[in-house]
C-alpha atoms as a PDB file:
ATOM      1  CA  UNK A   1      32.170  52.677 -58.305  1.00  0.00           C
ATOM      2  CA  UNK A   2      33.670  56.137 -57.826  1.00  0.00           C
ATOM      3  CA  UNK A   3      31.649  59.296 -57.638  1.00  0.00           C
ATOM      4  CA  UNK A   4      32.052  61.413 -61.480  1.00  0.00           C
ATOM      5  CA  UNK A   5      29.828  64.729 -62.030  1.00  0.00           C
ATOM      6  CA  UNK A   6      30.623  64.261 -65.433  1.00  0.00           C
ATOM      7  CA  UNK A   7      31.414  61.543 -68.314  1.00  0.00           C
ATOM      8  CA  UNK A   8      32.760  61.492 -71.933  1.00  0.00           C
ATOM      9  CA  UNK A   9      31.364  59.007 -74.226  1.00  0.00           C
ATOM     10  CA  UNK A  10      33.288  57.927 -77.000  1.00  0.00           C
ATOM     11  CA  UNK A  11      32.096  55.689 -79.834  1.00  0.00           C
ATOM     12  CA  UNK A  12      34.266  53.101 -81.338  1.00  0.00           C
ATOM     13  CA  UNK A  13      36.624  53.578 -78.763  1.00  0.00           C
ATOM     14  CA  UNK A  14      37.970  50.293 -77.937  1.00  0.00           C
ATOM     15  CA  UNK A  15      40.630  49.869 -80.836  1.00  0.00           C
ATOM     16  CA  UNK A  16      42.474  51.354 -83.503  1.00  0.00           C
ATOM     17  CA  UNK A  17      42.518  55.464 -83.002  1.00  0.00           C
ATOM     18  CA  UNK A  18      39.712  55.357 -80.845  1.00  0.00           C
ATOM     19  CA  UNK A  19      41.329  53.454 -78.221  1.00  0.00           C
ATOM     20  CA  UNK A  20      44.112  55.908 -78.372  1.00  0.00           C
ATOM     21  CA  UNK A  21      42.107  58.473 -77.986  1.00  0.00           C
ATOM     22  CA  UNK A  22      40.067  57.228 -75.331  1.00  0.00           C
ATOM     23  CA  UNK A  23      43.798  56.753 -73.202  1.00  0.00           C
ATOM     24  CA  UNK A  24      44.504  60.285 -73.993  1.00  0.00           C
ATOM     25  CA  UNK A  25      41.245  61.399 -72.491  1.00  0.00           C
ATOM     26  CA  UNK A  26      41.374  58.773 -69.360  1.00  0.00           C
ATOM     27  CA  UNK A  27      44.787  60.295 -68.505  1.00  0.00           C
ATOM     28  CA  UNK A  28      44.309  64.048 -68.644  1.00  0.00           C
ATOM     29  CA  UNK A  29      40.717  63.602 -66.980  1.00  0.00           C
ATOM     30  CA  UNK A  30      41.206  61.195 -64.086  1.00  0.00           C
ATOM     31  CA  UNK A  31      38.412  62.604 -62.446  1.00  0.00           C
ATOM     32  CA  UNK A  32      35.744  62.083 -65.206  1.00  0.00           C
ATOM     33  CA  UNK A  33      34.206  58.583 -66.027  1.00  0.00           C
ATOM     34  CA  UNK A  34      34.996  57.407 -69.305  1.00  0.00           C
ATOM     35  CA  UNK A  35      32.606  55.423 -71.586  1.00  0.00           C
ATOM     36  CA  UNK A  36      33.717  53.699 -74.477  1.00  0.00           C
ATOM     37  CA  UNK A  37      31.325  52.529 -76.786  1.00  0.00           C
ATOM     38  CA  UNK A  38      31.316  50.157 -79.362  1.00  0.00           C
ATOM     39  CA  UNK A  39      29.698  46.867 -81.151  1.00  0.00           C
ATOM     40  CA  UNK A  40      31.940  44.339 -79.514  1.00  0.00           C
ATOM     41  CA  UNK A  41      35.263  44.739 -77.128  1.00  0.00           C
ATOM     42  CA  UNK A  42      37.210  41.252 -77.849  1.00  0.00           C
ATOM     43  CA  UNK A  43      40.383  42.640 -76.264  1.00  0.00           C
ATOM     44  CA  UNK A  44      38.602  44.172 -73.051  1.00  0.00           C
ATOM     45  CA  UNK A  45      39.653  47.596 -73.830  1.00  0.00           C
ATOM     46  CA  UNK A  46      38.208  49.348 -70.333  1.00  0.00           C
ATOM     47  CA  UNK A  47      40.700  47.094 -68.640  1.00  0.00           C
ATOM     48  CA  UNK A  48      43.424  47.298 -70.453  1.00  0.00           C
ATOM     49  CA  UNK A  49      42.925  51.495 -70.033  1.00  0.00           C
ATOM     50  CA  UNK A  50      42.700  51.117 -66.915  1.00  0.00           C
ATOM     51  CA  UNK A  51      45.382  48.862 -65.777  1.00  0.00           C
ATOM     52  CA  UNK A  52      47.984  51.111 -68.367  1.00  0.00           C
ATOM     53  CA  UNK A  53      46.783  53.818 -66.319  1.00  0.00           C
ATOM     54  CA  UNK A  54      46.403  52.305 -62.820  1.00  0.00           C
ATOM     55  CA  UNK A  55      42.843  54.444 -62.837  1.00  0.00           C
ATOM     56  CA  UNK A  56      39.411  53.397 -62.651  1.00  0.00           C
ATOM     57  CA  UNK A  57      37.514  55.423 -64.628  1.00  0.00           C
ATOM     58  CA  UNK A  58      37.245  53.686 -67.961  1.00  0.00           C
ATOM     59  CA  UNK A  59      33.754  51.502 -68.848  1.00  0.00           C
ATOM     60  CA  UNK A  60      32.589  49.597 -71.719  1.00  0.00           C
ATOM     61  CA  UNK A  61      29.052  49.663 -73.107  1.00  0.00           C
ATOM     62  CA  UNK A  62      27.897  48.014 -76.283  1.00  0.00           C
ATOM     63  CA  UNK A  63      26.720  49.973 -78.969  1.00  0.00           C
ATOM     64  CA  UNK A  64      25.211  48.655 -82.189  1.00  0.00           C
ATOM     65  CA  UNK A  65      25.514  51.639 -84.402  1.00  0.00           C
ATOM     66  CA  UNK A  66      24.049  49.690 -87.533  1.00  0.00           C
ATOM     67  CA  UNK A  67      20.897  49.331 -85.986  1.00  0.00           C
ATOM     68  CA  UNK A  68      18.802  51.811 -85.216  1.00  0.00           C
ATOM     69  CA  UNK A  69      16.615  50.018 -82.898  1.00  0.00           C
ATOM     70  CA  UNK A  70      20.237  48.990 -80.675  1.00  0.00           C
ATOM     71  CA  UNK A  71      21.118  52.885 -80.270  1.00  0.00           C
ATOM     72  CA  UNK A  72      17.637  53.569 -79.206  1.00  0.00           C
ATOM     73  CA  UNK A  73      18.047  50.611 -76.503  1.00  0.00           C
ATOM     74  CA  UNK A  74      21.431  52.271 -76.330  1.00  0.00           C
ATOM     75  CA  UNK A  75      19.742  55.566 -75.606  1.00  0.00           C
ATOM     76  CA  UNK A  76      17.372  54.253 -73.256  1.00  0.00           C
ATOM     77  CA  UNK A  77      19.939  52.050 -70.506  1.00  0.00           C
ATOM     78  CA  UNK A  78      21.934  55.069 -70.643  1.00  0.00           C
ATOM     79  CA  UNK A  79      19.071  57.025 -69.113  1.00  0.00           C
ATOM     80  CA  UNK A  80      18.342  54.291 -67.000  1.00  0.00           C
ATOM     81  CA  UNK A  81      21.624  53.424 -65.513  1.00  0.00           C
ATOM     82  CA  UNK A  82      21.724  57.799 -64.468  1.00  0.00           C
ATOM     83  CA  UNK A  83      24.847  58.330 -65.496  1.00  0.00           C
ATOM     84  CA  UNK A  84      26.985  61.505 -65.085  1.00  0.00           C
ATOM     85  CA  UNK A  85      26.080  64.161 -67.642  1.00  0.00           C
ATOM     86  CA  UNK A  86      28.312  64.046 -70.709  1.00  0.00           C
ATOM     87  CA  UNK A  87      30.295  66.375 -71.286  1.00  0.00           C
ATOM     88  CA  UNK A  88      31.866  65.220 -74.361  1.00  0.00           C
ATOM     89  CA  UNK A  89      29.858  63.330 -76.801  1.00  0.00           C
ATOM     90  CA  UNK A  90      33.060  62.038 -78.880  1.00  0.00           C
ATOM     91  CA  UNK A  91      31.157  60.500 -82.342  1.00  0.00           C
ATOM     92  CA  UNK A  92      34.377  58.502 -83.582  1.00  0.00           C
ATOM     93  CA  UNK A  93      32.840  55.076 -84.841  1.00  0.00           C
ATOM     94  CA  UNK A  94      32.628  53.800 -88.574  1.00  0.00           C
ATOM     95  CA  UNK A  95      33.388  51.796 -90.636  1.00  0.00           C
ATOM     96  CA  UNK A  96      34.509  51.356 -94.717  1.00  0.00           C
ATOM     97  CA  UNK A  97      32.984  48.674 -96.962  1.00  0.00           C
ATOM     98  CA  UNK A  98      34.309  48.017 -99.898  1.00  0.00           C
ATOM     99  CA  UNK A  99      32.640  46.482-102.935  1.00  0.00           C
ATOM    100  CA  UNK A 100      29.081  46.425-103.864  1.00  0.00           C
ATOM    101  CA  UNK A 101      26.429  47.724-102.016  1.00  0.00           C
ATOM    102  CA  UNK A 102      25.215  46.575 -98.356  1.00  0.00           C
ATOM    103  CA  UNK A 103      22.344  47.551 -96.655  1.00  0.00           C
ATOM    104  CA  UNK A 104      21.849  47.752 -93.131  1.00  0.00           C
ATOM    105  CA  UNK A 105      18.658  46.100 -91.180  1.00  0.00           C
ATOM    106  CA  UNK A 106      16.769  49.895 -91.608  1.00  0.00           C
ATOM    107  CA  UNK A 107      17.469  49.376 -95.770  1.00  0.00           C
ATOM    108  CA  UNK A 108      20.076  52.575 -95.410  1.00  0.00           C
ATOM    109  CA  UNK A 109      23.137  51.935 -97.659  1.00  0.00           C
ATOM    110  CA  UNK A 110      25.522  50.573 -94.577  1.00  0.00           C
ATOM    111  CA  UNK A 111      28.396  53.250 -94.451  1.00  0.00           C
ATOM    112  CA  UNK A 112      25.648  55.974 -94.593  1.00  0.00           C
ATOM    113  CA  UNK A 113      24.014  54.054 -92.074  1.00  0.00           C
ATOM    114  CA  UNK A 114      26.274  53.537 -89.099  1.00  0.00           C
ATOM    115  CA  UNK A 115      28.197  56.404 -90.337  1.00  0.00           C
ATOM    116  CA  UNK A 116      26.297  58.706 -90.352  1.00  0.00           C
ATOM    117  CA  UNK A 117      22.513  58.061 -89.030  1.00  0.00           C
ATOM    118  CA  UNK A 118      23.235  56.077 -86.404  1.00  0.00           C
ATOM    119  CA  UNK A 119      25.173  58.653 -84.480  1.00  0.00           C
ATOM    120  CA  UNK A 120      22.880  61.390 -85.522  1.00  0.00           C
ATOM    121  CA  UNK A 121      19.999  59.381 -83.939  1.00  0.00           C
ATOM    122  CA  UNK A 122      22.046  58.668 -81.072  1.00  0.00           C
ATOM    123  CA  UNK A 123      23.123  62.712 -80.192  1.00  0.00           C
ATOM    124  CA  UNK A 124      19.311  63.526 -80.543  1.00  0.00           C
ATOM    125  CA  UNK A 125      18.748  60.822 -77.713  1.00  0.00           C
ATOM    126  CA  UNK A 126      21.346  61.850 -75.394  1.00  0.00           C
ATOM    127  CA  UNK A 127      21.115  65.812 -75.953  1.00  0.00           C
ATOM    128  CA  UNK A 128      19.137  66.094 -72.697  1.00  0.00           C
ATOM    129  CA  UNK A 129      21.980  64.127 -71.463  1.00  0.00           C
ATOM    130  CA  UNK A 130      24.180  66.449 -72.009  1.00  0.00           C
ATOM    131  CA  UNK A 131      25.515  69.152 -70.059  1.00  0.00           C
ATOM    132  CA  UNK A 132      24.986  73.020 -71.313  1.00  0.00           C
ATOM    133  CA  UNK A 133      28.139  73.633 -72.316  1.00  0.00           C
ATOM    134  CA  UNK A 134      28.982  70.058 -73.646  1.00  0.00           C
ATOM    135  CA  UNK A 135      31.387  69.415 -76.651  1.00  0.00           C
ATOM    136  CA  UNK A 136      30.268  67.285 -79.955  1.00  0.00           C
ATOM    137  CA  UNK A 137      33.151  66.173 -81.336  1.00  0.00           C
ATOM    138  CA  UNK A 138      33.281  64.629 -85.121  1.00  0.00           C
ATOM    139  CA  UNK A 139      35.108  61.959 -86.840  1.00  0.00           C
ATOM    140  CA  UNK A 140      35.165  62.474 -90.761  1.00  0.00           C
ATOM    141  CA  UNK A 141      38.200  62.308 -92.738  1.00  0.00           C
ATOM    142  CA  UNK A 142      39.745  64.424 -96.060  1.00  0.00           C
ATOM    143  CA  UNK A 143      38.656  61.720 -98.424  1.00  0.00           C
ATOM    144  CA  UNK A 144      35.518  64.013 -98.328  1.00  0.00           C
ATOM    145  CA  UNK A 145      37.442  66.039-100.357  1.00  0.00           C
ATOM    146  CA  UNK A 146      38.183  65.493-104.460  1.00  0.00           C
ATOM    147  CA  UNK A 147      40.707  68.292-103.904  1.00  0.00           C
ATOM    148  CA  UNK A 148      42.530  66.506-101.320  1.00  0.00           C
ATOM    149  CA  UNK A 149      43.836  63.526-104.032  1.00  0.00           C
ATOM    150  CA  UNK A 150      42.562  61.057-102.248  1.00  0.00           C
ATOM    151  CA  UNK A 151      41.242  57.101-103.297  1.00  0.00           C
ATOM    152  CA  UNK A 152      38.078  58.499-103.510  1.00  0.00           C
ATOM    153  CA  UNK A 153      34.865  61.232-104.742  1.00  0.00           C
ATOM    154  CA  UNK A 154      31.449  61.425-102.842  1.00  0.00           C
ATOM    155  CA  UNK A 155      29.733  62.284-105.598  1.00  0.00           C
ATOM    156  CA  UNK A 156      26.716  63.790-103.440  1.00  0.00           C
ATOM    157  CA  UNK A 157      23.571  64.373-104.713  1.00  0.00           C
ATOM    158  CA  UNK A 158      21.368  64.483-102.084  1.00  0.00           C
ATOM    159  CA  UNK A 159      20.588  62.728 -98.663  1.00  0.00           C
ATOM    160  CA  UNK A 160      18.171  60.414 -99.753  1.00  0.00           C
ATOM    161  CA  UNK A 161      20.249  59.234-102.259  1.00  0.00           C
ATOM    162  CA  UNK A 162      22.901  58.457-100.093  1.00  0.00           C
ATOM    163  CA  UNK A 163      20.306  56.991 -97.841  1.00  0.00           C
ATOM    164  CA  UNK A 164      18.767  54.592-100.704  1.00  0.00           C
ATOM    165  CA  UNK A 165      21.652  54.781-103.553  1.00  0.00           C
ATOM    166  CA  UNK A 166      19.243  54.339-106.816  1.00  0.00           C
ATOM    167  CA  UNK A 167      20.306  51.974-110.121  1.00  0.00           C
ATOM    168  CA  UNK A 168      23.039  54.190-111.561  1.00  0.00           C
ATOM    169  CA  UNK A 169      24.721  54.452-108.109  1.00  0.00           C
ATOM    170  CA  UNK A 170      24.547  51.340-106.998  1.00  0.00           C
ATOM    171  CA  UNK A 171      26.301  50.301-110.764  1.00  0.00           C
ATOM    172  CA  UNK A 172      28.635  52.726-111.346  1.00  0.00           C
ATOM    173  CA  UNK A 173      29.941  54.243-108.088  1.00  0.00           C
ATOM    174  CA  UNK A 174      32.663  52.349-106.085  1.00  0.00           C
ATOM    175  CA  UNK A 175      32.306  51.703-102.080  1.00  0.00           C
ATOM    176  CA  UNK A 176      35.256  53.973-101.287  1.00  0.00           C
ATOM    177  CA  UNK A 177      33.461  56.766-102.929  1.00  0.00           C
ATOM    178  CA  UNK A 178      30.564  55.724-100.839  1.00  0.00           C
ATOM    179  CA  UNK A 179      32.506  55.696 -97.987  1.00  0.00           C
ATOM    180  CA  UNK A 180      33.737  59.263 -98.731  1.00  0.00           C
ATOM    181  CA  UNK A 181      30.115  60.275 -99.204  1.00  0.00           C
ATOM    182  CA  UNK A 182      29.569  59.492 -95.939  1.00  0.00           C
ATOM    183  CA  UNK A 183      32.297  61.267 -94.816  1.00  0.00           C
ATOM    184  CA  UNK A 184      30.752  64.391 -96.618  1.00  0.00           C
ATOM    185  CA  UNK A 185      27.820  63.541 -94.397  1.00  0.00           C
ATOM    186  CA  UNK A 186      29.820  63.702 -91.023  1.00  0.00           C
ATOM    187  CA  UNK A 187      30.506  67.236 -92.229  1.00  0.00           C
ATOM    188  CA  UNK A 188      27.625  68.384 -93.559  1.00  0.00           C
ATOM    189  CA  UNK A 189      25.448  67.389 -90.729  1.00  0.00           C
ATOM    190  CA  UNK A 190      28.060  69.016 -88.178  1.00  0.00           C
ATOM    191  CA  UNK A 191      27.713  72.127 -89.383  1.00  0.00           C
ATOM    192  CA  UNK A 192      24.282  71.999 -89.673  1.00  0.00           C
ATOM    193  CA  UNK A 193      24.422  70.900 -85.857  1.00  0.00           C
ATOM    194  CA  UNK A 194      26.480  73.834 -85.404  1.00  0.00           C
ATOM    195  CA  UNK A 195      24.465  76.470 -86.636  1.00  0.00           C
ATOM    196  CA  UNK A 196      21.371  75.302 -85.272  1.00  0.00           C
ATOM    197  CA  UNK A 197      23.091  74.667 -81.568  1.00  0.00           C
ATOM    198  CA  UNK A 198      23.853  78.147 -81.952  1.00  0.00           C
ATOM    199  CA  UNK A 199      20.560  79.646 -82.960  1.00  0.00           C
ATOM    200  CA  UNK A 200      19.122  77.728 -80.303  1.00  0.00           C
ATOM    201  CA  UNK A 201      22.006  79.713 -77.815  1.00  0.00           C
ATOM    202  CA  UNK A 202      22.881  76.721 -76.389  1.00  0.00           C
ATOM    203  CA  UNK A 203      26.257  77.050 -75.178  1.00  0.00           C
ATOM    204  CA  UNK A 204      27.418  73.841 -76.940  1.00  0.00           C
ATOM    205  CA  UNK A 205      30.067  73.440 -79.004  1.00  0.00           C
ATOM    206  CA  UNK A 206      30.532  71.391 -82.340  1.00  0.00           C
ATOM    207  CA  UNK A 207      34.429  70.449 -83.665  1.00  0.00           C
ATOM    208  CA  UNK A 208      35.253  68.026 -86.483  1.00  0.00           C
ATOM    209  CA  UNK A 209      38.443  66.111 -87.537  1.00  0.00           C
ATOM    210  CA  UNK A 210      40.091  64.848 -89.994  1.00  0.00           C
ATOM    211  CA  UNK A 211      42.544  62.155 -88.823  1.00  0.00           C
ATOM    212  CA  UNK A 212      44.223  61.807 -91.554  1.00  0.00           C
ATOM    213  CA  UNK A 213      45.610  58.421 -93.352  1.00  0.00           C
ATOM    214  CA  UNK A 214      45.828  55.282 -90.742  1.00  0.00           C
ATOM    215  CA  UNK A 215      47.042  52.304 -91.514  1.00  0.00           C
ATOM    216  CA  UNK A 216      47.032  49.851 -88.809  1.00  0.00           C
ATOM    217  CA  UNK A 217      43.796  50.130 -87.701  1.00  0.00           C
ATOM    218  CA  UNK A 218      40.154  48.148 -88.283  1.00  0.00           C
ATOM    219  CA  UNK A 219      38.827  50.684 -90.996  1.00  0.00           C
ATOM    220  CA  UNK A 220      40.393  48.265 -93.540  1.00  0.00           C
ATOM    221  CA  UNK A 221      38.496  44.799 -91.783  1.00  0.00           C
ATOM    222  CA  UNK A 222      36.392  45.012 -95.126  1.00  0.00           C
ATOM    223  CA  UNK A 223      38.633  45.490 -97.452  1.00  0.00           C
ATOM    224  CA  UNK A 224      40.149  42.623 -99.758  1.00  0.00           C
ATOM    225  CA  UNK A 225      42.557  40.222 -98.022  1.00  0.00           C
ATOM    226  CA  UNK A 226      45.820  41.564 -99.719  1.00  0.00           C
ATOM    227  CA  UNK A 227      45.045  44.870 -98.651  1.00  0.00           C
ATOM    228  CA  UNK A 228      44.024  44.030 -95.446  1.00  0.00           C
ATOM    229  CA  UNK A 229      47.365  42.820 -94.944  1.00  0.00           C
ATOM    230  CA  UNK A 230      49.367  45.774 -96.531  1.00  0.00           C
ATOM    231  CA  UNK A 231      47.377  48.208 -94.291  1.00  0.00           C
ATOM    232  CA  UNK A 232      47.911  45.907 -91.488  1.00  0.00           C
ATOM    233  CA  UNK A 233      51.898  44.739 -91.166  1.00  0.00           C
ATOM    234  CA  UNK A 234      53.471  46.659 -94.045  1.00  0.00           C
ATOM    235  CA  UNK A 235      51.922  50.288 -94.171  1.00  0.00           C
ATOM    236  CA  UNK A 236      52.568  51.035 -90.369  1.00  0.00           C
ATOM    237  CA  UNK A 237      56.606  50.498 -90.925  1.00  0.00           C
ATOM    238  CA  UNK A 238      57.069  53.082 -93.693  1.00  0.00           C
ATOM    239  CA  UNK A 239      55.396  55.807 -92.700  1.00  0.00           C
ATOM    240  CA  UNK A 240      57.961  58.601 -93.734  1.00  0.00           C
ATOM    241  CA  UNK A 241      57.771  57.008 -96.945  1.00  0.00           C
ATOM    242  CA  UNK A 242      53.796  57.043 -97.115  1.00  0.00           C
ATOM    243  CA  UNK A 243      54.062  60.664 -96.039  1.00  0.00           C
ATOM    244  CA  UNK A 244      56.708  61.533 -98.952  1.00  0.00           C
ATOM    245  CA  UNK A 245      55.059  59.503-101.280  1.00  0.00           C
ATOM    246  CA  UNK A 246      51.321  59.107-100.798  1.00  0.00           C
ATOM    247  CA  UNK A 247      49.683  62.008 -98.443  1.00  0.00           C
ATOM    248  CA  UNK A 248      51.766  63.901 -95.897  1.00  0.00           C
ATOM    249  CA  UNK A 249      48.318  63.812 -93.453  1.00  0.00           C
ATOM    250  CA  UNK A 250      49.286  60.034 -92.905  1.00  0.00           C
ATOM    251  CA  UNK A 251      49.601  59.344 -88.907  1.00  0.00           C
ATOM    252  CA  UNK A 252      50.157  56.512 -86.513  1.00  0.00           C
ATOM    253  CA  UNK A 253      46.357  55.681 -84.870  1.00  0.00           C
ATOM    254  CA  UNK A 254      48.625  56.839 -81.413  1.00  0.00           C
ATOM    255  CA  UNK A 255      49.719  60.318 -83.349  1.00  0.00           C
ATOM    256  CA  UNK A 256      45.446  60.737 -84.788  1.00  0.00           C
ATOM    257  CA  UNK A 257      44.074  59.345 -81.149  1.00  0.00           C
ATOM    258  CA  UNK A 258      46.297  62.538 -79.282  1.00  0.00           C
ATOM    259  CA  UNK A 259      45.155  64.833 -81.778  1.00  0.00           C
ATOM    260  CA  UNK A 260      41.228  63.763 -80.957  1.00  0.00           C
ATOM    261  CA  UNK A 261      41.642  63.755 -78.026  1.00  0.00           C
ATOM    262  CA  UNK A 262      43.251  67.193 -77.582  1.00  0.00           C
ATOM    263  CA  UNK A 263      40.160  68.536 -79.627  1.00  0.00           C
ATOM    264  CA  UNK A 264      38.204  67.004 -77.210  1.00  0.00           C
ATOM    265  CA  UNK A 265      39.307  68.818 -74.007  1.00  0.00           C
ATOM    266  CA  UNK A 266      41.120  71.750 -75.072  1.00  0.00           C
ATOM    267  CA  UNK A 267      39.991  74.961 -74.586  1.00  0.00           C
ATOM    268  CA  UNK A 268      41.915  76.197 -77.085  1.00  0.00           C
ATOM    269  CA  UNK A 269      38.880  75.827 -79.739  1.00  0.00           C
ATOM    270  CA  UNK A 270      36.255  77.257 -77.706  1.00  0.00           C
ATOM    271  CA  UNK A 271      35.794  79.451 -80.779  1.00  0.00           C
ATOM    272  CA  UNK A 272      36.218  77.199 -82.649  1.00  0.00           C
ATOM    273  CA  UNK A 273      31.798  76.237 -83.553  1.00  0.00           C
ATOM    274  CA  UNK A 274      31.581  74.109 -86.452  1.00  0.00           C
ATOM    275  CA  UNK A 275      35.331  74.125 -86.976  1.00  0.00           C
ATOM    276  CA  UNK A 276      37.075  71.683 -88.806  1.00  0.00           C
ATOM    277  CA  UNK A 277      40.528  70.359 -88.187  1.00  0.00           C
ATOM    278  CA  UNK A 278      43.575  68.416 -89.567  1.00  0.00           C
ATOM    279  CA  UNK A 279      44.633  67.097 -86.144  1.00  0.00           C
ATOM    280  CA  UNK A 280      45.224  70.337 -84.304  1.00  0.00           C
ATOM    281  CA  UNK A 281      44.919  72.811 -86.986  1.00  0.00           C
ATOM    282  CA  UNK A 282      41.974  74.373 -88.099  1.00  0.00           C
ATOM    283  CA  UNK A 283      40.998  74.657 -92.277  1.00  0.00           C
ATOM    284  CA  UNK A 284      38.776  74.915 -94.870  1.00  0.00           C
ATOM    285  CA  UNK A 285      36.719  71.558 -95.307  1.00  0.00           C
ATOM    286  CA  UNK A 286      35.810  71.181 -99.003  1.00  0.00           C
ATOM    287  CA  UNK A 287      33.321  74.122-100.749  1.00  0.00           C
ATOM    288  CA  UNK A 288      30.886  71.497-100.964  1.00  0.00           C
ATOM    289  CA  UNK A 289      30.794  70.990 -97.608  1.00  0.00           C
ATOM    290  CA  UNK A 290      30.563  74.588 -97.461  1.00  0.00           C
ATOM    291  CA  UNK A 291      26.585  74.729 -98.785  1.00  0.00           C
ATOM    292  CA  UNK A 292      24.350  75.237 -96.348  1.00  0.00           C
ATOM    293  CA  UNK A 293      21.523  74.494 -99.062  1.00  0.00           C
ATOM    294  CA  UNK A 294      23.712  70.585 -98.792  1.00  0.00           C
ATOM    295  CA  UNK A 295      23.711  70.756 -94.977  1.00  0.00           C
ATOM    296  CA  UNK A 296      19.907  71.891 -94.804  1.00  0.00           C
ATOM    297  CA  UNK A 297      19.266  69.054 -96.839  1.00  0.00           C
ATOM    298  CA  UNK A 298      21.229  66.244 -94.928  1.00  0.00           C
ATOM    299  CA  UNK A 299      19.844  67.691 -91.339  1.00  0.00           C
ATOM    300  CA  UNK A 300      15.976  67.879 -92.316  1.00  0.00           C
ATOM    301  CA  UNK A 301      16.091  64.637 -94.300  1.00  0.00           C
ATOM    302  CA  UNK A 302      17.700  62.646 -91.215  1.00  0.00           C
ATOM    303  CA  UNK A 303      15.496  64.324 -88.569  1.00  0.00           C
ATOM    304  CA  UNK A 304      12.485  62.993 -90.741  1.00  0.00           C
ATOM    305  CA  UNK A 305      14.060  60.026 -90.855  1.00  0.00           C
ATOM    306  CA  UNK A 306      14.329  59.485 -87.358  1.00  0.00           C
ATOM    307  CA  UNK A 307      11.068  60.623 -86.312  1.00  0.00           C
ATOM    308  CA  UNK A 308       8.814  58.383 -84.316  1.00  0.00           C
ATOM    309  CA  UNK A 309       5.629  60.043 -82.787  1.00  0.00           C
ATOM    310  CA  UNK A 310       6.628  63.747 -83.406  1.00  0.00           C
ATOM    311  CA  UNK A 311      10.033  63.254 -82.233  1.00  0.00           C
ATOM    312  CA  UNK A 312      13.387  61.620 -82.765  1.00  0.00           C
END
């Protein structure tokens, strides 16, 4: 295997906008090895990168992001296998379930879960892994946001109740709208990440992104069947008419994947901590998101969470 100082590790890169992305990347930064990272690769994504690309630099590890135990294994063969230092930590997975409530193996309500905790127990892992001036780079979306007219509303309380939704959430609030809340949590716990990366000086830098509407990609896998199909072979061939009609932030996974990956190797956002962005512009994420009583909240309950023997 070739000689890299550095890596980029991107979760849930092997299909939809994450494989995009994670071609984007591979391209502009030949000379850095490329991990993508996700619970299964059935179409042998690496490959398929780097054959496109006639390049080398593209892996595949397995990453079970639903189980907290997996991303500490995770965690641990990374260290192990002493690879380059990452200089992009790219947290991209997730998923959207539909329906009633799930609950992952930890009991954590299952978007919130891989979501959310699992990649915030997987950056406190690999921080030392990281190089001083690395970039974290977010996946959340606009559905966050009531404002935005979207499906859905997070309805956020607090952490722990997103954590371990009680009765009255579990009966009355819809799995988009926990979905969104989760979504909420990407943000909330970025900024938080942000400003505590920057008390800390650092040198790191935090960016988050909203990718807009996708169809065509495995977010929908949970959703009901005629959906599933709409999203899947209908959607993707009317996209000027989605954007008239339904949300002008609708993109093609190829259009989101660019814009990710652009915000993960530009240096045009360098000044840019805690900075969140419709694909390459930068805006106001909603005032909720705004309260750093909210993000307080979110960071100190997952770090508690996490903890095992004084540390994460």
């Amino acid at each position: 295997m070739a000689k890299y100082n550095t890596s980029i590790l991107v979760t849930g890169g092997t299909q939809g906008m994450g494989f995009r992305c994670s071609l984007a990347i591979a391209k502009q930064c030949p000379d850095v090895q490329v991990f993508i990272a996700s619970r299964t690769d059935p179409d042998d994504a690496a490959s398929a990168i780097n054959k496109t690309l006639k390049q080398s630099n593209v892996r595949y590890l397995p990453l079970d992001l639903g189980s907290l135990a997996k991303v500490r294994d995770f965690a641990a063969s990374w260290k192990a296998g002493n690879y380059p230092p990452i200089q992009t930590l790219l947290l991209n997975a997730g998923v959207h379930i539909m329906g009633g409530v799930q609950y992952s193996e930890d009991g954590l309500e299952k978007n919130f879960a891989i979501n959310h905790v699992g990649h915030a127990l997987l950056f406190h892992l690999l921080l030392p892994c990281l190089t001083p001036d690395a970039r974290i780079v977010v996946t959340a979306s606009g559905v966050h946001d009531p404002a935005e007219k979207w499906m859905s509303d997070p309805h956020w309380t607090n952490a722990e109740e997103m954590a371990h939704p009680g009765p009255a959430r579990v009966s009355s609030i819809a799995g988009s709208d926990r979905y969104a809340a989760t979504k909420l949590a990407n943000i909330l716990w970025a900024k938080a990440l942000a400003r505590h990366l920057s008390k800390a000086a650092s040198g790191k830098l935090v960016v988050i992104m909203d990718p807009g509407f996708m169809p065509g990609t495995g977010l929908f896998r949970n959703a009901p069947a005629p959906f599933r199909f709409a999203a899947k072979k209908i959607m993707p061939k009317a996209m000027p008419l989605l954007r008239a009609t339904y949300h002008e932030n609708t993109h093609t996974p190829e259009e989101s994947g660019q814009a990710l990956a652009w915000l993960s190797t530009t240096n045009e956002v360098k000044g840019q901590n805690g900075g969140y962005f419709e694909g390459k512009r930068v805006k106001a994420s909603s005032p909720v998101s705004m309260e750093e009583a909210k993000q307080e909240d979110l960071w100190k309950w997952t770090v508690e969470f996490l903890c095992v023997d004084g540390s994460v």
